[in-house]
C-alpha atoms as a PDB file:
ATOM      1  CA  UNK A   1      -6.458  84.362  25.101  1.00  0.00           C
ATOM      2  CA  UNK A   2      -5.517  82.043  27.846  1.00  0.00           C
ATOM      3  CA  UNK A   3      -2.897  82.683  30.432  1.00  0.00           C
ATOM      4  CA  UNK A   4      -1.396  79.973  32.449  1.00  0.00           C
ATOM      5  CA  UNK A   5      -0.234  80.470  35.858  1.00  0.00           C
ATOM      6  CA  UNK A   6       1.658  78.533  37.865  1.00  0.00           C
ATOM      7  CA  UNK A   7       0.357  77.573  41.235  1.00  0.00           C
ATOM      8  CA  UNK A   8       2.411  78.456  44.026  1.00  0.00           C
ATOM      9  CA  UNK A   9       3.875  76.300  46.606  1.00  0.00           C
ATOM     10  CA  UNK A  10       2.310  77.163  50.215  1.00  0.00           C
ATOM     11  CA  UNK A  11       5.220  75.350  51.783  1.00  0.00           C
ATOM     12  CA  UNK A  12       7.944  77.389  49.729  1.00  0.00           C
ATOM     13  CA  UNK A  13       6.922  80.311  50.448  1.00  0.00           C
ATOM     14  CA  UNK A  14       6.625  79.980  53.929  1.00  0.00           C
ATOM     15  CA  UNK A  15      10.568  78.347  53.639  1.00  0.00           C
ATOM     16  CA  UNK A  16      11.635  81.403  52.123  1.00  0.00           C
ATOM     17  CA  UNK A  17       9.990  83.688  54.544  1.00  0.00           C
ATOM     18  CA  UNK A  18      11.856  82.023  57.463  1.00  0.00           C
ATOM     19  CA  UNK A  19      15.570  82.660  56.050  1.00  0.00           C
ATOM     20  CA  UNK A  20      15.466  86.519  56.830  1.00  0.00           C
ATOM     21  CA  UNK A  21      14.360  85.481  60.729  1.00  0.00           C
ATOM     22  CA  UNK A  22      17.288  82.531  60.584  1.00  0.00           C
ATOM     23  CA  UNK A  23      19.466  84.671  59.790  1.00  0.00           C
ATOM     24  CA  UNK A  24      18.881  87.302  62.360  1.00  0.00           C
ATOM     25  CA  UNK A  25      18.857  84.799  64.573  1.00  0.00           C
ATOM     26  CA  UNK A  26      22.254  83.304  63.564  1.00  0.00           C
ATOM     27  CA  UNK A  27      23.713  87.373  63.735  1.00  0.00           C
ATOM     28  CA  UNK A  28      22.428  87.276  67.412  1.00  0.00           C
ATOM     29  CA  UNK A  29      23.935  84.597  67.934  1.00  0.00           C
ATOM     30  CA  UNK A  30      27.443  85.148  66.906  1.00  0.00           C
ATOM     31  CA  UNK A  31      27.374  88.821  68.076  1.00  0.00           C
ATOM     32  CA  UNK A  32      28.576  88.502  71.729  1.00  0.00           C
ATOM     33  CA  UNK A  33      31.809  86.829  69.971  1.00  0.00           C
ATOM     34  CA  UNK A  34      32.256  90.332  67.750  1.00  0.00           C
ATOM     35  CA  UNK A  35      34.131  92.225  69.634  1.00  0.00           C
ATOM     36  CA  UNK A  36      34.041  95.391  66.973  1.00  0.00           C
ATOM     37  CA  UNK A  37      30.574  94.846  65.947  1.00  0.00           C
ATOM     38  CA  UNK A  38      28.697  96.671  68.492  1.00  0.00           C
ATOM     39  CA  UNK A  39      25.199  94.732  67.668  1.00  0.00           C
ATOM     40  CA  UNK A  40      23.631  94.915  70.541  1.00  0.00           C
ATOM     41  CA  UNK A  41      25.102  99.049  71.764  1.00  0.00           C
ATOM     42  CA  UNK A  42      27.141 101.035  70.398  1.00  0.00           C
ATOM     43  CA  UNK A  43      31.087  99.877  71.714  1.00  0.00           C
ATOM     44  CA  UNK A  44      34.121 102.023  71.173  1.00  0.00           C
ATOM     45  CA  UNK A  45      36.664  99.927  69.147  1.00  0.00           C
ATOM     46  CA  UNK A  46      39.293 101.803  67.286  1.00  0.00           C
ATOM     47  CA  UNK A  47      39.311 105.859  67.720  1.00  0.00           C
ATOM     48  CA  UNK A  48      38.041 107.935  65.126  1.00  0.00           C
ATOM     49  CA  UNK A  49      41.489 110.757  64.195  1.00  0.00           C
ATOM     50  CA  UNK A  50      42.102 110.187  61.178  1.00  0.00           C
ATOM     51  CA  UNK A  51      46.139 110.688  62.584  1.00  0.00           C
ATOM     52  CA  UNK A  52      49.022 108.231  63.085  1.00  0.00           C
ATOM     53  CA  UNK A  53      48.184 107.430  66.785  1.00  0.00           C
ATOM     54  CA  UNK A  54      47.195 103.758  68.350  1.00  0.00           C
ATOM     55  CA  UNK A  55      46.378 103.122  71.538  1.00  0.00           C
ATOM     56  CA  UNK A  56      48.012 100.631  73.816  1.00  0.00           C
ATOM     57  CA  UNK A  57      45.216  98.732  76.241  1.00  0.00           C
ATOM     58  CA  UNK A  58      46.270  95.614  78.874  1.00  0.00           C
ATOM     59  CA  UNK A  59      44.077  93.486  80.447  1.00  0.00           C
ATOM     60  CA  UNK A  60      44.081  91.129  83.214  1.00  0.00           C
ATOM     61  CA  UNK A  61      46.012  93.019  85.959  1.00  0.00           C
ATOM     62  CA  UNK A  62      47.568  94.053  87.743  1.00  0.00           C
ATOM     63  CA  UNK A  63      50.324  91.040  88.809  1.00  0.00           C
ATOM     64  CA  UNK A  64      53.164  91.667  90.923  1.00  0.00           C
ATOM     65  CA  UNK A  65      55.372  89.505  88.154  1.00  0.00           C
ATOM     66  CA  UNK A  66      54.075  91.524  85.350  1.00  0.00           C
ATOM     67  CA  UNK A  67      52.851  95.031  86.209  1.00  0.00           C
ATOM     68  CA  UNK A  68      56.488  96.478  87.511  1.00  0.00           C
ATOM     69  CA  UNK A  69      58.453  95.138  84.781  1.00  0.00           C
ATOM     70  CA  UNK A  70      55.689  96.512  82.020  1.00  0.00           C
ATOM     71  CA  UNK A  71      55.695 100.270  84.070  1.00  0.00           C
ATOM     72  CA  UNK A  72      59.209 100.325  83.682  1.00  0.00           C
ATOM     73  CA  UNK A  73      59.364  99.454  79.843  1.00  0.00           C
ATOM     74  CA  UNK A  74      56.620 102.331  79.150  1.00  0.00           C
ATOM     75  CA  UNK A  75      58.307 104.716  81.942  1.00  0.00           C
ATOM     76  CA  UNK A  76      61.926 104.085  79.722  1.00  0.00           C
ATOM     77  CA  UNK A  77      60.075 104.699  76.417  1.00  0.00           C
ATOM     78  CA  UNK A  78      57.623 107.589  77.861  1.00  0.00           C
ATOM     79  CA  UNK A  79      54.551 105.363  76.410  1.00  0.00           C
ATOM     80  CA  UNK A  80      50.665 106.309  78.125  1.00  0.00           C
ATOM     81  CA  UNK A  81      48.940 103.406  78.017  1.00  0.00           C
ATOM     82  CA  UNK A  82      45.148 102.060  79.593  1.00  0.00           C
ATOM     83  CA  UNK A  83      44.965  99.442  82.292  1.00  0.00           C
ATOM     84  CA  UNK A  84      41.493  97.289  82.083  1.00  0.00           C
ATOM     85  CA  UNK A  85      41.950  95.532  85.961  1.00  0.00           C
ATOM     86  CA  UNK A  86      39.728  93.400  87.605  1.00  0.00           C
ATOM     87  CA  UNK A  87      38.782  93.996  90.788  1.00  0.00           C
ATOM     88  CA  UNK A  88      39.704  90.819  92.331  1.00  0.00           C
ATOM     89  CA  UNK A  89      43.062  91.588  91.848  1.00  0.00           C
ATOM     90  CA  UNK A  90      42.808  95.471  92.881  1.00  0.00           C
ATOM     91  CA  UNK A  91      41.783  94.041  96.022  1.00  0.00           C
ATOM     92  CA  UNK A  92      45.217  91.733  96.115  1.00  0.00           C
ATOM     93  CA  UNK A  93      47.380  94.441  94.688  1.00  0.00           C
ATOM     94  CA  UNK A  94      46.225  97.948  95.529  1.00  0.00           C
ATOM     95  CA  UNK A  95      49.897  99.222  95.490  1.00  0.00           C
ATOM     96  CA  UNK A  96      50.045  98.696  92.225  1.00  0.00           C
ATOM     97  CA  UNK A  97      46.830 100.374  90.858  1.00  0.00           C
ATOM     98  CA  UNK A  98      48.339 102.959  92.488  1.00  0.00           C
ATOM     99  CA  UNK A  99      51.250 102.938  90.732  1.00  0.00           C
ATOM    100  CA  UNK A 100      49.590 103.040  87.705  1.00  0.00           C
ATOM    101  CA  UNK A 101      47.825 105.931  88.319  1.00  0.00           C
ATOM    102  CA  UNK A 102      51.134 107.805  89.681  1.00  0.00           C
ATOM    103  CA  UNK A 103      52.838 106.880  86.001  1.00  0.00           C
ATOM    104  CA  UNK A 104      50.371 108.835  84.690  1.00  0.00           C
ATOM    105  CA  UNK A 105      48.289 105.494  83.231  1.00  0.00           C
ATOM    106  CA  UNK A 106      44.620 105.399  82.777  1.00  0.00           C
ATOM    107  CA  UNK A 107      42.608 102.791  84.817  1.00  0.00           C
ATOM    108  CA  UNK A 108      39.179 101.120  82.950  1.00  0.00           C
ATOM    109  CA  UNK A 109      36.780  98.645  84.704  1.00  0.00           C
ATOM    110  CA  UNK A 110      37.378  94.965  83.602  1.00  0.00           C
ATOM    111  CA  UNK A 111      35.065  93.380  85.877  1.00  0.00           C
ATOM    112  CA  UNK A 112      35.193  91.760  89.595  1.00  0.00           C
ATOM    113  CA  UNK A 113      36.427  87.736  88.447  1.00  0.00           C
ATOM    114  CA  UNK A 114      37.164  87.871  84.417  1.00  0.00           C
ATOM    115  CA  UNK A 115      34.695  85.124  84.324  1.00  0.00           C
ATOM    116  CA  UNK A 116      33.409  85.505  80.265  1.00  0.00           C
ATOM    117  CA  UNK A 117      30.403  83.070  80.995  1.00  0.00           C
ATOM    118  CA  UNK A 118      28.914  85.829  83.520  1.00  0.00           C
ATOM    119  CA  UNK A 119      28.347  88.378  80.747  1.00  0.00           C
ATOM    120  CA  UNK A 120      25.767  85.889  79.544  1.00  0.00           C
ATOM    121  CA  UNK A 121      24.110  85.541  83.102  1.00  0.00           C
ATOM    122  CA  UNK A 122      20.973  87.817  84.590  1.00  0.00           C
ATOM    123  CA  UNK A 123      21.745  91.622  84.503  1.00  0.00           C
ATOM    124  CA  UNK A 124      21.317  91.620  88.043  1.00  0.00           C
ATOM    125  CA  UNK A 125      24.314  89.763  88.602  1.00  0.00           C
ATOM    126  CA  UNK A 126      26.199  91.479  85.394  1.00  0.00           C
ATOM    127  CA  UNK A 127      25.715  94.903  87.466  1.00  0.00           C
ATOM    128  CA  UNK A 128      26.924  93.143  90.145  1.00  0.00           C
ATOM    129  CA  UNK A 129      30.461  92.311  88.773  1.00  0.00           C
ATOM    130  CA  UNK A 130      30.845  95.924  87.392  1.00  0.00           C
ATOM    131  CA  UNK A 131      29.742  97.695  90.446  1.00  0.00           C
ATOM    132  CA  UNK A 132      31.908  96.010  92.979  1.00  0.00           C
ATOM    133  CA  UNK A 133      35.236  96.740  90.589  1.00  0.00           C
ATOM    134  CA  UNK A 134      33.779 100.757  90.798  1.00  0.00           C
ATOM    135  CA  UNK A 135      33.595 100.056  94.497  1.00  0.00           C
ATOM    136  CA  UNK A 136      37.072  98.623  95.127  1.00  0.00           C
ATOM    137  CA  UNK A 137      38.789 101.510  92.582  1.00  0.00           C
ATOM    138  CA  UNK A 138      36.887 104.043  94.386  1.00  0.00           C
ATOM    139  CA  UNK A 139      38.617 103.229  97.669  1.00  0.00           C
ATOM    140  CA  UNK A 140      41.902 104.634  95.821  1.00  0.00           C
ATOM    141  CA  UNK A 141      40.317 107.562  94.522  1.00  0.00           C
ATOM    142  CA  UNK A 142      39.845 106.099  91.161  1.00  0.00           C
ATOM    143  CA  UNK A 143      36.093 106.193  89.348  1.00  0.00           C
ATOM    144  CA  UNK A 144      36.297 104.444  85.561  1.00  0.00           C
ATOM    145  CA  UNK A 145      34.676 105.765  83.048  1.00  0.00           C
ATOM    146  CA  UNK A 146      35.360 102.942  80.331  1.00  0.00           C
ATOM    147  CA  UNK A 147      34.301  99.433  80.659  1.00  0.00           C
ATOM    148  CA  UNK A 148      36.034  96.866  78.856  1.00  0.00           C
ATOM    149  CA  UNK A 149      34.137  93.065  78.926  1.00  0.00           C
ATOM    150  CA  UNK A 150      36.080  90.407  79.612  1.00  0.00           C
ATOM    151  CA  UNK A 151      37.458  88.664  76.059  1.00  0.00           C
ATOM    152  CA  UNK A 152      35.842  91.317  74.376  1.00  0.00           C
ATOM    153  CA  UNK A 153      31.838  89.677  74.885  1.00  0.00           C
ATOM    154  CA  UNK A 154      29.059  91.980  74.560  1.00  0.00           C
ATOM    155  CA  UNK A 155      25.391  90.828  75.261  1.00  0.00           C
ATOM    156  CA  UNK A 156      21.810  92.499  74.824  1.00  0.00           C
ATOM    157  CA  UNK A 157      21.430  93.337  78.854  1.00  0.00           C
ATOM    158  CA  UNK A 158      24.985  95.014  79.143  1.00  0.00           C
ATOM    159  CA  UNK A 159      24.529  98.618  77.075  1.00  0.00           C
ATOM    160  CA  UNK A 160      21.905  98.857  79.715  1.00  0.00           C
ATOM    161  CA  UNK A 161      23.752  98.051  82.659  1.00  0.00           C
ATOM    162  CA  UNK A 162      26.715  99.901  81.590  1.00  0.00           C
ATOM    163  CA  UNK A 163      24.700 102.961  80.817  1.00  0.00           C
ATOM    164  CA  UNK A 164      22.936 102.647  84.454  1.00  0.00           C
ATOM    165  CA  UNK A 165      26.604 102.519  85.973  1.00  0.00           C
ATOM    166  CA  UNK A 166      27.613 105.738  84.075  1.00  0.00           C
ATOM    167  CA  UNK A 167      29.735 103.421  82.049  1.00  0.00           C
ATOM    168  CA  UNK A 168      30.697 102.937  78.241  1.00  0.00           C
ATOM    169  CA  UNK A 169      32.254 100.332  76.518  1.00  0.00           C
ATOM    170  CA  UNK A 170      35.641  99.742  74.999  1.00  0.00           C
ATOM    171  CA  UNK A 171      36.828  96.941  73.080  1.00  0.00           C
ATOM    172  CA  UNK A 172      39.781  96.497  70.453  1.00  0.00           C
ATOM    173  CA  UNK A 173      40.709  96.475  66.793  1.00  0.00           C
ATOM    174  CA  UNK A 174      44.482  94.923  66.830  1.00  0.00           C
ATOM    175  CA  UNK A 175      45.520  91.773  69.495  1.00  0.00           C
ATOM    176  CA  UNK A 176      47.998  89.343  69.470  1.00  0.00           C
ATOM    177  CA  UNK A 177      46.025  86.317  70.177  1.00  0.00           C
ATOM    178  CA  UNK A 178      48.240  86.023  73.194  1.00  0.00           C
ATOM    179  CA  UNK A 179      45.184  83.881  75.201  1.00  0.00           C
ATOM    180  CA  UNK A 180      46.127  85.892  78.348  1.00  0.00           C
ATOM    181  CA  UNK A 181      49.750  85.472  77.634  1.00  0.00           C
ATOM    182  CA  UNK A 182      49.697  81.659  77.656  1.00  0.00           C
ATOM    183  CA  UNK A 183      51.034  82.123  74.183  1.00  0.00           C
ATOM    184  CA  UNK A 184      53.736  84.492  74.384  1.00  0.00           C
ATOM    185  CA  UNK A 185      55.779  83.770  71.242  1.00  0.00           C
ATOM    186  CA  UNK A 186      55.279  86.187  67.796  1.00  0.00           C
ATOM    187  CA  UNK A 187      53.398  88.542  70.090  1.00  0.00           C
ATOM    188  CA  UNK A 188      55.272  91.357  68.303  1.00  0.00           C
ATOM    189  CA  UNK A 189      55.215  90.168  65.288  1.00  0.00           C
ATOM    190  CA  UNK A 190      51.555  89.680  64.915  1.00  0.00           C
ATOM    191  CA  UNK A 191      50.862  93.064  66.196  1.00  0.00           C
ATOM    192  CA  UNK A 192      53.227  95.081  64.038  1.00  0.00           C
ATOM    193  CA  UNK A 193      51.890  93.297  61.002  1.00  0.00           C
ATOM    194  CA  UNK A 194      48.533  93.720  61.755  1.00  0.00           C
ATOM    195  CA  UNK A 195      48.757  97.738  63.430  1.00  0.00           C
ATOM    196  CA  UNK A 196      47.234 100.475  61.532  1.00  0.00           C
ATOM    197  CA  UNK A 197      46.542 104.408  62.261  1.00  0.00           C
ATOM    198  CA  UNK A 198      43.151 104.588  64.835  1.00  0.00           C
ATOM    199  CA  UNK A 199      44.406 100.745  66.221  1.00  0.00           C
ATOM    200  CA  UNK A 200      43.047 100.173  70.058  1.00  0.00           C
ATOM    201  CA  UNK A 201      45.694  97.201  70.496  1.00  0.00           C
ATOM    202  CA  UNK A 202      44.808  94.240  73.469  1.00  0.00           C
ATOM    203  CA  UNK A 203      47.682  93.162  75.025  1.00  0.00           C
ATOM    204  CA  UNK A 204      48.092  91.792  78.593  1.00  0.00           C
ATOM    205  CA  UNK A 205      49.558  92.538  81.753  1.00  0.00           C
ATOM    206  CA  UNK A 206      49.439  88.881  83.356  1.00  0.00           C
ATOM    207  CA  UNK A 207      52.103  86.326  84.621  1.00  0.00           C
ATOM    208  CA  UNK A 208      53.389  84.756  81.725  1.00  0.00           C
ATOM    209  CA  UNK A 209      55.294  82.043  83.977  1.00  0.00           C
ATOM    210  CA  UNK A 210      58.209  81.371  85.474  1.00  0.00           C
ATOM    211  CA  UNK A 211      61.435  84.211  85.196  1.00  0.00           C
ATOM    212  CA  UNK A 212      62.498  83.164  81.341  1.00  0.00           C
ATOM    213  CA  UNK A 213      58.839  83.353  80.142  1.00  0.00           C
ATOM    214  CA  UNK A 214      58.323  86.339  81.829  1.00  0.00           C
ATOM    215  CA  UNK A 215      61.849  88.024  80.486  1.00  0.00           C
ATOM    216  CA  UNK A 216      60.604  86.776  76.728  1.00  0.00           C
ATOM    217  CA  UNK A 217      57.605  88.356  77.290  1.00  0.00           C
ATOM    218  CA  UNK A 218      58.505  91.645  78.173  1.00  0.00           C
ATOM    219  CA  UNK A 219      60.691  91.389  75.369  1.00  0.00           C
ATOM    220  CA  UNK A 220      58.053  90.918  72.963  1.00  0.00           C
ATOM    221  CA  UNK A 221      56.218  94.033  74.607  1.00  0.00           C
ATOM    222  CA  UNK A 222      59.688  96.129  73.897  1.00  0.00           C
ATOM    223  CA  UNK A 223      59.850  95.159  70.280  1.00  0.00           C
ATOM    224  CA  UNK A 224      56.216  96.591  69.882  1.00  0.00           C
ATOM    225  CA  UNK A 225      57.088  99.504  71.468  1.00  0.00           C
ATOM    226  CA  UNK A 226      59.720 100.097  69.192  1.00  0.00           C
ATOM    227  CA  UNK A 227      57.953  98.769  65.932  1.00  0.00           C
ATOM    228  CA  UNK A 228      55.136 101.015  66.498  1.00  0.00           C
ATOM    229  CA  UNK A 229      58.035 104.275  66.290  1.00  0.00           C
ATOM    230  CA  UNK A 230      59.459 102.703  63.264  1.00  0.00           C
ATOM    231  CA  UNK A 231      56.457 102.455  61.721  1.00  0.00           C
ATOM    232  CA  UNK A 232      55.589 105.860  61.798  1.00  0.00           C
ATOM    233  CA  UNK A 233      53.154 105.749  64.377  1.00  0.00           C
ATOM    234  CA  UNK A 234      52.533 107.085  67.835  1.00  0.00           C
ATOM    235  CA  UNK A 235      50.844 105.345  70.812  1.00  0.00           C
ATOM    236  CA  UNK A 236      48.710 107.836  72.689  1.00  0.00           C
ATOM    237  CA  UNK A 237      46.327 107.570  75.101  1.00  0.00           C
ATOM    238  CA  UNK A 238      43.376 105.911  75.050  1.00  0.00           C
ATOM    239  CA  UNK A 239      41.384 109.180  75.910  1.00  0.00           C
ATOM    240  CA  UNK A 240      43.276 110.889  72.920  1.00  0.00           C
ATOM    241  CA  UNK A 241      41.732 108.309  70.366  1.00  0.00           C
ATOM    242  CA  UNK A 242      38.242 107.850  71.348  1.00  0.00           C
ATOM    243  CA  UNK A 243      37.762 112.105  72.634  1.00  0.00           C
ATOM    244  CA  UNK A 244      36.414 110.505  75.910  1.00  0.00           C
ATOM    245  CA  UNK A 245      37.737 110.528  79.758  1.00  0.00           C
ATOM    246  CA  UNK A 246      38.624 106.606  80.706  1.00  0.00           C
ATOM    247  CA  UNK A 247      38.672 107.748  84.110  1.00  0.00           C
ATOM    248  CA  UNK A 248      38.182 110.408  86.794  1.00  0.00           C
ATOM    249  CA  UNK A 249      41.011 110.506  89.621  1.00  0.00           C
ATOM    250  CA  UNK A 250      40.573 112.085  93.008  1.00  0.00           C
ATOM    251  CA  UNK A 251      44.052 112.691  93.788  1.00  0.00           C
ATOM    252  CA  UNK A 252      43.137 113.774  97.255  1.00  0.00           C
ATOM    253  CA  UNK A 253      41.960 110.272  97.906  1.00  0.00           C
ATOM    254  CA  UNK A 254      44.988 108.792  96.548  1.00  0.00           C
ATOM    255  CA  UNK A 255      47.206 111.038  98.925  1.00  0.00           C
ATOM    256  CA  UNK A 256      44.860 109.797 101.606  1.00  0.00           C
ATOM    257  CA  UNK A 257      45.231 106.001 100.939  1.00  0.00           C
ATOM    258  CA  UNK A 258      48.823 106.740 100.747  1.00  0.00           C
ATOM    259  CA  UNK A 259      49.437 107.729 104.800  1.00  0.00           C
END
């Protein structure tokens, strides 16, 4: 008895074979963009509990419009919260890192210039944004433990550099889509429908604009606070969430920058 095979196609086959490598390609490719997927090294982005606690993170800062009025709304609801800065504006605003600290905040690294296109440059230069925001916090007795990259980008280079640097890397879970607070409205209203137990929320501690922006935005920020309470949740630290220091404080060289 006969049996009749059918030729294969040489050009098919080698079609086919190329779709696993396009799409690894593709996941490489839209990785730096995922700020929870942790791809390319392992990225803290929602804490691990298993308890009714979020986390409350802000980026950007600090801003003399922005910082004193957000201190004051988590000082008057007794709400710990994380501080990513960039150390550009440490250098402009020491006083207020300080201040931070002295409220009993947590400090994380957020890189020198919060430029997203230099995650994606040489390592060299990477390291370089990273290690002068160490450099500038160290100066008020402040060494971050917990890295945050700016708009959430990871690339292949950075677990290295981080891990060099004594550095690990946080991103979020819950955010407002606030763009930096150029889009201030339904800020609270995004987050509370969105917030769920283990949540590392992104908000921002930036100038929103002039007085009545910046009086609407702070409002937003209140209603949060008070959502997050109504919903049956508590906002803890950072630390609390993740079982990991975000920084280490020498408070004998904040005393010292202080006289």
């Amino acid at each position: 008895m006969k049996i009749s095979r059918t030729p294969i196609n040489p050009s098919l086959d080698l079609r086919l074979a190329t779709i696993p490598l396009t799409l690894f390609l593709m996941l490489c490719a839209m990785a730096p963009f995922l700020p929870r997927a942790g791809f390319f090294f392992p990225v803290i982005s929602r804490g691990r509990t298993k308890k009714q606690w979020v986390a409350l993170t802000f980026d950007d800062g600090p801003d003399p419009a922005s910082t004193p009025l957000l201190l004051d709304l988590l000082a008057k609801f007794r709400i710990p919260a994380t501080f990513f800065v960039t150390g550009q504006r440490v250098t402009r605003y020491p006083d207020l890192i300080q201040e931070i600290v002295k409220q009993g905040h947590d400090v994380g690294n957020h890189s020198f210039h919060h430029n997203r296109y230099r995650m994606f440059w040489q390592p060299a230069i990477l390291a370089q944004e990273i290690s002068d925001t160490q450099q500038v916090l160290s100066k008020l007795g402040i060494t971050p433990l917990a890295f945050r990259p700016p708009v959430g980008i990871t690339t292949p280079a950075m677990g290295k550099v981080l891990a060099r640097q004594g550095l690990y890397a946080v991103n979020f879970s819950c955010r407002a889509f606030d763009r930096g607070n150029r889009q201030i409205e339904f800020i609270s209203k995004t987050i509370l429908r969105r917030i769920r137990p283990d949540d590392i929320v992104l908000l921002h501690d930036s100038n929103a604009g002039d007085q009545d922006r910046m009086r609407r935005w702070i409002v937003e920020v209140e209603k949060i606070l008070k959502g997050i309470s109504q919903q049956g949740l508590r906002a803890a630290p950072l630390s609390e969430l993740t079982g990991r220091p975000v920084m280490l404080a020498n408070r004998d060289a904040n005393k010292k920058q202080e006289i």
